[in-house]
Protein backbone atom coordinates (compact mmCIF):
# COMPACT_ATOMS: atom_id res chain seq x y z
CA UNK A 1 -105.90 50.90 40.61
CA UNK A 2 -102.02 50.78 40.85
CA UNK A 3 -100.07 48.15 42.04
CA UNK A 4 -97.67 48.09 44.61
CA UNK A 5 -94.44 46.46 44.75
CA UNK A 6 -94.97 44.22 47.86
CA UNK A 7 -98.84 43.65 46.88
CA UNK A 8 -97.11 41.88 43.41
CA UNK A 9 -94.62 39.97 45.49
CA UNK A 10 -97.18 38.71 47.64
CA UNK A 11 -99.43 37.49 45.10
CA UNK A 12 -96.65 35.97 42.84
CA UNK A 13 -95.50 34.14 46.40
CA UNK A 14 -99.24 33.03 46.87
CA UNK A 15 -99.02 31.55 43.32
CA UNK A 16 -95.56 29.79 43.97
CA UNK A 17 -96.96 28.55 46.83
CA UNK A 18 -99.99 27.00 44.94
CA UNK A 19 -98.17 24.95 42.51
CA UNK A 20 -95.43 24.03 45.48
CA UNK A 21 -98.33 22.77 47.13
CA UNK A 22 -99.32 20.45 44.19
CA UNK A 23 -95.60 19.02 43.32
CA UNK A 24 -96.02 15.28 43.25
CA UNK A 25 -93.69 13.39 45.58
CA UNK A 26 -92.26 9.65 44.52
CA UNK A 27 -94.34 8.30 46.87
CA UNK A 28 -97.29 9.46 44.85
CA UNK A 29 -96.04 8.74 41.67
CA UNK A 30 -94.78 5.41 42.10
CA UNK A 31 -98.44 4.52 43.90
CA UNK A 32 -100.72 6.25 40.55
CA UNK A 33 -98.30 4.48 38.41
CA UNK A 34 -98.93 1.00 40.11
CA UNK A 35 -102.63 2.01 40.18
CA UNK A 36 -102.77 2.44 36.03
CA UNK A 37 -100.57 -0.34 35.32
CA UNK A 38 -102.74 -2.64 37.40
CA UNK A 39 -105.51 -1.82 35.13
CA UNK A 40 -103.96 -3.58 32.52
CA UNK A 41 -102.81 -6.38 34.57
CA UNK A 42 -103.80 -10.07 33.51
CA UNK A 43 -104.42 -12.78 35.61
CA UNK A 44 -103.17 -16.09 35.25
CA UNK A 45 -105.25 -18.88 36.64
CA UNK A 46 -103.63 -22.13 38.10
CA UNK A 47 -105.15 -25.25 37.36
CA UNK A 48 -103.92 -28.80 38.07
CA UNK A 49 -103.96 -29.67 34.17
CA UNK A 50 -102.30 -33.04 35.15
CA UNK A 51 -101.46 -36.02 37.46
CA UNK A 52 -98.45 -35.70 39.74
CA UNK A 53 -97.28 -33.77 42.61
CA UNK A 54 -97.27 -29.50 42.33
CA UNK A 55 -95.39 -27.57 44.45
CA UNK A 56 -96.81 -24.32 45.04
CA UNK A 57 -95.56 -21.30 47.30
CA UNK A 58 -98.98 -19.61 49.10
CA UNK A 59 -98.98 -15.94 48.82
CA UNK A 60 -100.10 -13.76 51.58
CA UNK A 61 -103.26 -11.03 50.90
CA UNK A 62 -101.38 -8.03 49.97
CA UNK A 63 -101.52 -5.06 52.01
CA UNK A 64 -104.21 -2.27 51.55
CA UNK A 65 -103.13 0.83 49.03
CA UNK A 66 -105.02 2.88 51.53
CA UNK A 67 -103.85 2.36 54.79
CA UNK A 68 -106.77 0.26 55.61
CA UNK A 69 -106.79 -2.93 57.53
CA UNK A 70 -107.60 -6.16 55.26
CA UNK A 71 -107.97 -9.51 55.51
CA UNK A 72 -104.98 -11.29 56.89
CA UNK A 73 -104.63 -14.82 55.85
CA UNK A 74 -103.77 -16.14 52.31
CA UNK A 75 -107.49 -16.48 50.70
CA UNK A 76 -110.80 -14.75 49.98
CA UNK A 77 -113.80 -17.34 50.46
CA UNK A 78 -115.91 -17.15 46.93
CA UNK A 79 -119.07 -18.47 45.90
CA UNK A 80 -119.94 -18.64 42.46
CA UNK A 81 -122.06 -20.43 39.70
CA UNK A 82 -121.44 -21.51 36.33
CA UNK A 83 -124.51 -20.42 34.25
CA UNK A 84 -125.35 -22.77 31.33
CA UNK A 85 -127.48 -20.44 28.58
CA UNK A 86 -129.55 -22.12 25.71
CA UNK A 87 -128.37 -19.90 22.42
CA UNK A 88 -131.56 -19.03 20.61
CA UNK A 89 -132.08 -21.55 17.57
CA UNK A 90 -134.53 -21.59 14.66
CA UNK A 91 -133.36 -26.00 14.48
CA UNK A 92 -134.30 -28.54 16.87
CA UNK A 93 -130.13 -28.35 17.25
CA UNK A 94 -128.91 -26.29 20.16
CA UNK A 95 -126.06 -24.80 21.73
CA UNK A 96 -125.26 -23.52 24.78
CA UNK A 97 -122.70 -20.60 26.53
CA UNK A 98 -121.26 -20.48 29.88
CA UNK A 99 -121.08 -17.35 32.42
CA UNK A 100 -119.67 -17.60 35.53
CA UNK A 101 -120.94 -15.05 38.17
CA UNK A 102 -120.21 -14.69 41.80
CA UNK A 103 -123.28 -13.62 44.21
CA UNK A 104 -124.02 -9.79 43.61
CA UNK A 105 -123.91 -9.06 47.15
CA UNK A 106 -119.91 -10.23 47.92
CA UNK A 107 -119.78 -7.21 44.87
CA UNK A 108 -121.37 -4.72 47.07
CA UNK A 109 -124.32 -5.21 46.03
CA UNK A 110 -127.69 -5.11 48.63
CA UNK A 111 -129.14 -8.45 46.86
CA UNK A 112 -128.54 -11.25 44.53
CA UNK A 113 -131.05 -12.28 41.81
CA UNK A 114 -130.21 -16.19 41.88
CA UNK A 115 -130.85 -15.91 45.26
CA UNK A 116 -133.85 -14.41 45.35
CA UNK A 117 -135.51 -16.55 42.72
CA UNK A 118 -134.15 -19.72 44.33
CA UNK A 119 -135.62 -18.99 47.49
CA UNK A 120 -139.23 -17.92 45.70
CA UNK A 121 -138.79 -20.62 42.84
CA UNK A 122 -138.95 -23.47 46.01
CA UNK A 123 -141.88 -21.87 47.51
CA UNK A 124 -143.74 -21.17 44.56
CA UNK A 125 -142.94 -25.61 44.10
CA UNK A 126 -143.95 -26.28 47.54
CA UNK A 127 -146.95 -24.20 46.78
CA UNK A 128 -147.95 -26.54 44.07
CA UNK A 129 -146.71 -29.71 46.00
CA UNK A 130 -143.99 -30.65 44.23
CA UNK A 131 -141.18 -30.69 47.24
CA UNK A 132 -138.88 -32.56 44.80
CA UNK A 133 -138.56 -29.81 42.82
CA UNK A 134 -138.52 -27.51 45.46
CA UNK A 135 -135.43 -29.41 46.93
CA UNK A 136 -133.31 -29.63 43.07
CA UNK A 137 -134.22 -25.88 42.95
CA UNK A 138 -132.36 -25.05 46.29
CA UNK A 139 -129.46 -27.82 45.61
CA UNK A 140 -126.17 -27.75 43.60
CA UNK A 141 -125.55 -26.80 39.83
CA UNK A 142 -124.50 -30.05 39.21
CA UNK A 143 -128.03 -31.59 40.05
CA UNK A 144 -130.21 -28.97 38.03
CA UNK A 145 -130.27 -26.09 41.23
CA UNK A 146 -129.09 -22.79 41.88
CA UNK A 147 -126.99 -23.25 44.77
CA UNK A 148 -123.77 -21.56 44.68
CA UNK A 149 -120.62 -23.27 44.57
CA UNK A 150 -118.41 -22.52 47.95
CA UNK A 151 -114.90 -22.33 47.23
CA UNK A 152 -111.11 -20.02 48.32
CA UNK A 153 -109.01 -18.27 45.91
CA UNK A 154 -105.41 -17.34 46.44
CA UNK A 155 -102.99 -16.36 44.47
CA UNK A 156 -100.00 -19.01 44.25
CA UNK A 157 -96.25 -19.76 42.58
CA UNK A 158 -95.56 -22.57 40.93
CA UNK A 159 -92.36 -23.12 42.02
CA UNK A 160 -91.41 -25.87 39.29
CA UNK A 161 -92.18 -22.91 37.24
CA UNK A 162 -91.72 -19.66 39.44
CA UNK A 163 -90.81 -17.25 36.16
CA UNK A 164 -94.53 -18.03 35.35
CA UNK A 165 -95.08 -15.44 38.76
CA UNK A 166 -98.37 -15.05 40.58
CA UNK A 167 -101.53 -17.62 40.00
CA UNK A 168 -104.75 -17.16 40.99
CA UNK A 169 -105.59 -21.02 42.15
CA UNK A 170 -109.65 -21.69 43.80
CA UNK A 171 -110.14 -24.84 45.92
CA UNK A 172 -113.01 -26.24 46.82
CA UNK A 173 -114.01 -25.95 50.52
CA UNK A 174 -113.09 -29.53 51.32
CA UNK A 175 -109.83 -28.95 49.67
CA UNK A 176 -109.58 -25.79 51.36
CA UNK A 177 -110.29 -27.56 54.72
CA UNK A 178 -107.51 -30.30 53.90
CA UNK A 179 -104.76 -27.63 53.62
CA UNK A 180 -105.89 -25.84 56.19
CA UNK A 181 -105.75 -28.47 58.91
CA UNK A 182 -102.20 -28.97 57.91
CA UNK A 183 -101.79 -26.12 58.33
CA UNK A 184 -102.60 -25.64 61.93
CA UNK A 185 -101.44 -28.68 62.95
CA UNK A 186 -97.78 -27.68 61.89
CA UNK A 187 -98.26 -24.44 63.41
CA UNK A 188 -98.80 -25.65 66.97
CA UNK A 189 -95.45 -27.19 66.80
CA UNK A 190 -93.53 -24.47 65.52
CA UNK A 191 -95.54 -22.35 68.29
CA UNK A 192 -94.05 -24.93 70.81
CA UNK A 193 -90.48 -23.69 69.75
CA UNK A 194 -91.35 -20.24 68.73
CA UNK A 195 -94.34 -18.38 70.26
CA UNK A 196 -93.69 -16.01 67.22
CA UNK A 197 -93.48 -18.17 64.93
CA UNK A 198 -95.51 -16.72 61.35
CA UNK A 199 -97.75 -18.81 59.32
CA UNK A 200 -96.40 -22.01 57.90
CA UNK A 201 -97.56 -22.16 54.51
CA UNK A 202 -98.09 -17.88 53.53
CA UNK A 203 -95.15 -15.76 55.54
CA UNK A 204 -92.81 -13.47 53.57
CA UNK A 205 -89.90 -15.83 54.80
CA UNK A 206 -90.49 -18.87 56.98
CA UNK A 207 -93.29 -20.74 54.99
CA UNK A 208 -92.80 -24.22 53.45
CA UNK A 209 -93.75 -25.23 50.00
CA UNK A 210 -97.20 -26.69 49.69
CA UNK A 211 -97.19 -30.15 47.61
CA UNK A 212 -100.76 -31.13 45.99
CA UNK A 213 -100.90 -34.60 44.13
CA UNK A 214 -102.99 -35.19 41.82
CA UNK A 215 -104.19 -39.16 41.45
CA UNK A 216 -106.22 -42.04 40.09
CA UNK A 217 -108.18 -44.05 42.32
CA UNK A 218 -109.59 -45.83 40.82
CA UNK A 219 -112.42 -44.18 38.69
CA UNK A 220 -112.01 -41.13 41.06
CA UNK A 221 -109.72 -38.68 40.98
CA UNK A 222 -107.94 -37.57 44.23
CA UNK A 223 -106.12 -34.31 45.54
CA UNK A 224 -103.57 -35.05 48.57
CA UNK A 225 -102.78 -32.22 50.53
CA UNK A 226 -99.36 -31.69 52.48
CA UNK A 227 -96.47 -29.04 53.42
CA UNK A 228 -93.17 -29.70 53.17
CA UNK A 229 -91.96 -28.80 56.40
CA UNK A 230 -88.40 -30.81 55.66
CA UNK A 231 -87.42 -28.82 52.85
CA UNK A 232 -85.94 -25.19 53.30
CA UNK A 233 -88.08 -22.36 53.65
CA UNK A 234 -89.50 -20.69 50.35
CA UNK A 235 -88.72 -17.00 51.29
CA UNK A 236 -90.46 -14.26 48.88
CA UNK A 237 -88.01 -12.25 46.71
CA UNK A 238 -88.41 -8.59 46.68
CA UNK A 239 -89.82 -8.47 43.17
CA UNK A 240 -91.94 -11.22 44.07
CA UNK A 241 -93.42 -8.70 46.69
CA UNK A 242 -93.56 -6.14 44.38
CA UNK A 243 -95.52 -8.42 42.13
CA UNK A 244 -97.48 -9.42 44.57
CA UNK A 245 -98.58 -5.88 45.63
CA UNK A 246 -98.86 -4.53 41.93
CA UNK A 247 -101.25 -6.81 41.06
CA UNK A 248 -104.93 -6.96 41.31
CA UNK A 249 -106.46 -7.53 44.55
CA UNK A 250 -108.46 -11.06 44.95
CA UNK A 251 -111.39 -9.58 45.68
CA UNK A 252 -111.25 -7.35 42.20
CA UNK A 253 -111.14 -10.62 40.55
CA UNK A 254 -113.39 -13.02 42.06
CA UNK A 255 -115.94 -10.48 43.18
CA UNK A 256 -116.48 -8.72 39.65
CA UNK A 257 -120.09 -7.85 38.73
CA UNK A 258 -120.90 -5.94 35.83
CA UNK A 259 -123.86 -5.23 33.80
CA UNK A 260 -123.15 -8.43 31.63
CA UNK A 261 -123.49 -10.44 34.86
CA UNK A 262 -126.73 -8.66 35.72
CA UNK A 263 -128.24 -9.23 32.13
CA UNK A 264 -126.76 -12.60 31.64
CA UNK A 265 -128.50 -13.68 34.83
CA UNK A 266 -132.11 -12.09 34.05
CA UNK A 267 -131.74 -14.40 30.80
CA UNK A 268 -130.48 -17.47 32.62
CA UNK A 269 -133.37 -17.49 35.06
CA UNK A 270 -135.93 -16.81 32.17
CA UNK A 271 -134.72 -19.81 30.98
CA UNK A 272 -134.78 -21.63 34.31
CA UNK A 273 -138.18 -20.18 34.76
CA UNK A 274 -139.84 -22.31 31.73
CA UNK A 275 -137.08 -25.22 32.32
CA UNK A 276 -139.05 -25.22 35.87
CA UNK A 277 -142.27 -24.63 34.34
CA UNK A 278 -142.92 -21.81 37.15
CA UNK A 279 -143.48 -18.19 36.93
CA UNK A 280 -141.22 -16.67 39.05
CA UNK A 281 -139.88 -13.94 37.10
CA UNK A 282 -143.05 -12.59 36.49
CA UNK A 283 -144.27 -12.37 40.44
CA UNK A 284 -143.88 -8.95 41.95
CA UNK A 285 -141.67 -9.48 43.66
CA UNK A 286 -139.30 -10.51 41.33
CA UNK A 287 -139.88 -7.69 39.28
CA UNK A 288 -139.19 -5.76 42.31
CA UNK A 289 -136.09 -6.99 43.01
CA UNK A 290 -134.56 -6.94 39.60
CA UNK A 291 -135.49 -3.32 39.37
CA UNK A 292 -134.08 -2.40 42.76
CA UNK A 293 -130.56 -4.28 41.58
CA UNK A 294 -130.59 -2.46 38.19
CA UNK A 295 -130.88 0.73 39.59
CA UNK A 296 -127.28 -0.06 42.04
CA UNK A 297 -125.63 -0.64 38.59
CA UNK A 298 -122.75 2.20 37.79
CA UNK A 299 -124.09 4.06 34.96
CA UNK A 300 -121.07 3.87 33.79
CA UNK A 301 -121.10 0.84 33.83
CA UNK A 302 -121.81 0.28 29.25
CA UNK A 303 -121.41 -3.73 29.04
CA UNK A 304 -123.88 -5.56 28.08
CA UNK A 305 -124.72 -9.40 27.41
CA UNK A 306 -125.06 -10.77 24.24
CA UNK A 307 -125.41 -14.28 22.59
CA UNK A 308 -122.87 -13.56 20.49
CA UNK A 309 -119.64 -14.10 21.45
CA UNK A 310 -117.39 -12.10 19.03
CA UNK A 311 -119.09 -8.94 20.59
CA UNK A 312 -116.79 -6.64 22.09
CA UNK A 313 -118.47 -6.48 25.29
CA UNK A 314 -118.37 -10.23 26.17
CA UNK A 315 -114.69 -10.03 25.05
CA UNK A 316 -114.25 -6.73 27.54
CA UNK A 317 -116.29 -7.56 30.19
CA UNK A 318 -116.94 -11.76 30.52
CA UNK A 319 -113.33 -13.43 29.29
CA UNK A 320 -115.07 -16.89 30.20
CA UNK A 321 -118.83 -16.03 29.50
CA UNK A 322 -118.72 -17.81 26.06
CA UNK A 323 -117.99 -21.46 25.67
CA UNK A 324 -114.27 -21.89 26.45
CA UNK A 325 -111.48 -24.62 26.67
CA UNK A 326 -110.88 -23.40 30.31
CA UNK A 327 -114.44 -23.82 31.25
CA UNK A 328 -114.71 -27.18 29.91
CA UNK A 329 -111.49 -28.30 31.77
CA UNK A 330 -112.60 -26.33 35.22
CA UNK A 331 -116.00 -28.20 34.69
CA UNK A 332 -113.99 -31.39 33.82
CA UNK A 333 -111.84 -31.54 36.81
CA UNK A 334 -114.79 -30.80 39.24
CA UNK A 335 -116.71 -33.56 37.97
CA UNK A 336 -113.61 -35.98 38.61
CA UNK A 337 -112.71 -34.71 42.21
CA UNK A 338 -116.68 -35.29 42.86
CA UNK A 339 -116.28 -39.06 41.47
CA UNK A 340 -118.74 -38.37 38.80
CA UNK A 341 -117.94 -40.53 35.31
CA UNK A 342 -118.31 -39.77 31.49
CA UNK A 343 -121.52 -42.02 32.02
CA UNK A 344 -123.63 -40.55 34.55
CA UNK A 345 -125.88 -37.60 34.19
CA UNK A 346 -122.78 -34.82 34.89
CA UNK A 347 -120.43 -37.03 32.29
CA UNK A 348 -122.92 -36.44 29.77
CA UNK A 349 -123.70 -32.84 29.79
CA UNK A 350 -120.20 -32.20 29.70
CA UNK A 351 -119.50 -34.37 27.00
CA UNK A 352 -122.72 -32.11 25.16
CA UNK A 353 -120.72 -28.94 26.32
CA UNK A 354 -117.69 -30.31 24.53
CA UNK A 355 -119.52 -31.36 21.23
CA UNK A 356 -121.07 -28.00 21.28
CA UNK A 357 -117.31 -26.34 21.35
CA UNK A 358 -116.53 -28.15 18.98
CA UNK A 359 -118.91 -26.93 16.61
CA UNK A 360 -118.43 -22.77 17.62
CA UNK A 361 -114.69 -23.50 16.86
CA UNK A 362 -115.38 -25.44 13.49
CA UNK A 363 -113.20 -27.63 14.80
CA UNK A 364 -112.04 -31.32 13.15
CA UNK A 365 -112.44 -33.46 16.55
CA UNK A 366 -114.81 -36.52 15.62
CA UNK A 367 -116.95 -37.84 19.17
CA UNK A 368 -117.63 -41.08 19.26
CA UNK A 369 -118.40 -43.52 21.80
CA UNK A 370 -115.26 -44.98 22.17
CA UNK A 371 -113.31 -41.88 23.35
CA UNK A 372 -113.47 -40.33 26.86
CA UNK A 373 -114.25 -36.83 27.78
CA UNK A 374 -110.69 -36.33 28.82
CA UNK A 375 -109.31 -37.72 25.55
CA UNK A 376 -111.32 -35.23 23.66
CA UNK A 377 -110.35 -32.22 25.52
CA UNK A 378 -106.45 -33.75 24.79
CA UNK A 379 -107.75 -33.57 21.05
CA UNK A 380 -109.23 -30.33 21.44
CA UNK A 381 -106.18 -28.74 22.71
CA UNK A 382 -104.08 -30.49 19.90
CA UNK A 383 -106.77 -28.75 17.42
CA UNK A 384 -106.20 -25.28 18.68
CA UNK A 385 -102.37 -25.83 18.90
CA UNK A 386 -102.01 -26.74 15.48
CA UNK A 387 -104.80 -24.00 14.39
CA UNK A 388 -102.38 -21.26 16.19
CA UNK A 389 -99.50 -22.53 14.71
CA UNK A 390 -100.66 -22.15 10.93
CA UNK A 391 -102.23 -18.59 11.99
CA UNK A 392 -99.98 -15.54 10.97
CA UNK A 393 -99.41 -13.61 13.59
CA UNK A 394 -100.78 -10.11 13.56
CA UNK A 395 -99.88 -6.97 15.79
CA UNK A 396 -101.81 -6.56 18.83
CA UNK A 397 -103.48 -2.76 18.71
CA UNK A 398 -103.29 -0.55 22.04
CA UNK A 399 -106.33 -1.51 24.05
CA UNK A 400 -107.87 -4.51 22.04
CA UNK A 401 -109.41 -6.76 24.28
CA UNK A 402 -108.24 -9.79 22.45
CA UNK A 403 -104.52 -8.91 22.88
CA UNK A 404 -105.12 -9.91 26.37
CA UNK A 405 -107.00 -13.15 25.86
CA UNK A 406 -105.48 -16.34 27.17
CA UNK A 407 -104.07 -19.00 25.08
CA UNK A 408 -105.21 -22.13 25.96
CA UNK A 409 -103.56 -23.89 28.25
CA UNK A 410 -102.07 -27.55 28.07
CA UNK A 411 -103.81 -29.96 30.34
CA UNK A 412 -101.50 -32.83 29.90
């Protein structure tokens, strides 16, 4: 068949038009660029390592990357527990590893296992008359129960040290509450003046520095709230913003749920399950649920748990799921803001969580009886320290989880 001049012209337009069609704008590269880069984003977490007064600058949630309408405000509410697993031992010695998991269904998911076997692990005790089991079953970690912990993350600047950039920093919900109230209560003045006037504490340009103390009462440790309304306002550069909106959403932090989760939690309540001396996990309905949550699981989706903490997959996929200086300290602090001592039943599994990393790190802190649970974590973080310090340095390959691990942080 011959061609025809204007047939060729109109096909070689057609194909012009194709890849014209295709051309990416700036717009479009400057938003997949932000998207691959945030992959490899790392987020700091804020903690209140020491006693004093912080200053922090509240971030507002970060627009949607699709046009969609958010959450306005400054935090994401989060509930989470800190799973305590018995490493398998041949010795009448044991060990233990932590995993923190938020509830499977703020992931997306359409159930959570710890919430389904708390609910049928108190009915099953009911069932066999024991309603003070029933009750430490559905309570708080911190009393032997499966209750999740209620708290708000939002990401925060230091502003003694703002070059340190964004912080992810969880309250509890009564500190949450604290700040909060402030919060409103300065707003309904500044309404009086200025019906227009923005959030206090999380604008782009008219909020006021936050101040937190931390302080001894005693035996108790306290966290004042206030916002220093006298001072000028802490107005958000542009490469703060930029910062801001580059980085992970809150949601992709605190609401992570993997396959590790799921497989760290079967194990957990297996081990609750005898701890309990019930048989929840083998009821039908159990086994019904777990196999209806495995299925929602991305295939691709290749983590997995594992006892042992130098595999790749905890280091990938569960940064705090072995026993870790930041999980000691987290678990520390709660315990103080709670009032809860070295010497009650809280002080002392702590101080068994702290002997135990110890040990994993072959470390050369001695515990004795005469040296506090705070002290120790001092001595611990000396340890490391000077263990880093005699370490030579060795180059970081392209995509090695451990080139991305946090160092520890100072508490003092």
């Amino acid at each position: 068949m011959q061609d025809y001049p204007d047939q060729r012209s109109a096909e070689a337009a057609s194909v012009e038009e194709l890849f014209l069609g295709l051309q990416e704008s700036f717009a479009e590269a400057q938003a997949r660029a932000i998207e691959e880069n945030r992959s490899f984003t790392k987020t700091e977490f804020f903690r209140f390592d020491k006693l004093g007064t912080y200053r922090l600058r509240v971030l507002p949630i970060a627009p949607s990357r699709e046009d969609a309408v958010e959450r306005r405000g400054y935090e994401y509410p989060v509930r989470q527990l800190l799973m305590e697993l018995q490493r398998p031992s041949n010795s009448e010695k044991t060990s233990s590893m932590y995993v923190t998991t938020p509830r499977a269904t703020e992931a997306g998911y359409s159930l959570d296992l710890i919430d389904t076997y708390r609910r049928l692990a108190a009915e099953a005790a009911r069932e066999a008359g024991d309603e003070k089991l029933a009750e430490k079953i559905s309570g708080g970690s911190y009393g032997g129960g499966l209750k999740f912990s209620y708290g708000h993350a939002m990401y925060v600047i230091d502003l003694k040290e703002r070059a340190k950039g964004l912080q992810l920093l969880t309250l509890s919900h009564a500190q949450f509450k604290e700040l909060d109230e402030r919060r409103f209560r300065l707003w309904e003045k500044k309404l009086q003046k200025n019906p227009q006037h923005p959030c206090p504490v999380s604008s782009v340009y008219n909020a006021y520095p936050v101040e937190v103390e931390k302080r001894k009462n005693g035996g108790k440790t306290e966290y004042c709230f206030s916002i220093d309304n006298e001072s000028d306002h802490e107005g958000l550069s542009r490469e703060e913003l930029t910062m801001l909106m580059n980085s992970p959403r809150i949601p992709e932090v605190v609401y992570r749920y993997t396959r590790y989760h799921f497989e760290a939690t079967l194990e957990f309540l297996r081990q609750c399950d005898v701890r309990y001396e019930l048989h929840v996990m083998e009821s039908s309905d159990m086994a019904e649920a777990i196999e209806t949550f495995r299925a929602e699981i991305p295939q691709e989706d290749t983590s997995s748990f594992s006892f042992d903490r130098r595999t790749k997959d905890v280091r990938d996929n569960a940064p705090g799921g072995a026993l870790t200086l930041d999980a000691l300290c987290s678990r520390f602090e709660s315990l103080k803001a709670a009032g809860l001592g070295d010497k009650t039943e809280e002080g002392q599994e702590l101080r068994a969580m702290i002997r135990s990393f110890i040990e994993q790190e072959k470390l050369s802190v001695r515990v004795t009886r005469s040296v506090s649970n705070d002290d120790l974590l001092d001595m611990i973080e000396d340890a490391l320290g000077d263990r880093a310090a005699e370490e030579p340095e060795e180059p970081a390959e392209a995509g090695d989880a451990d080139s991305t691990e946090e160092a520890p942080r100072r508490r003092r």
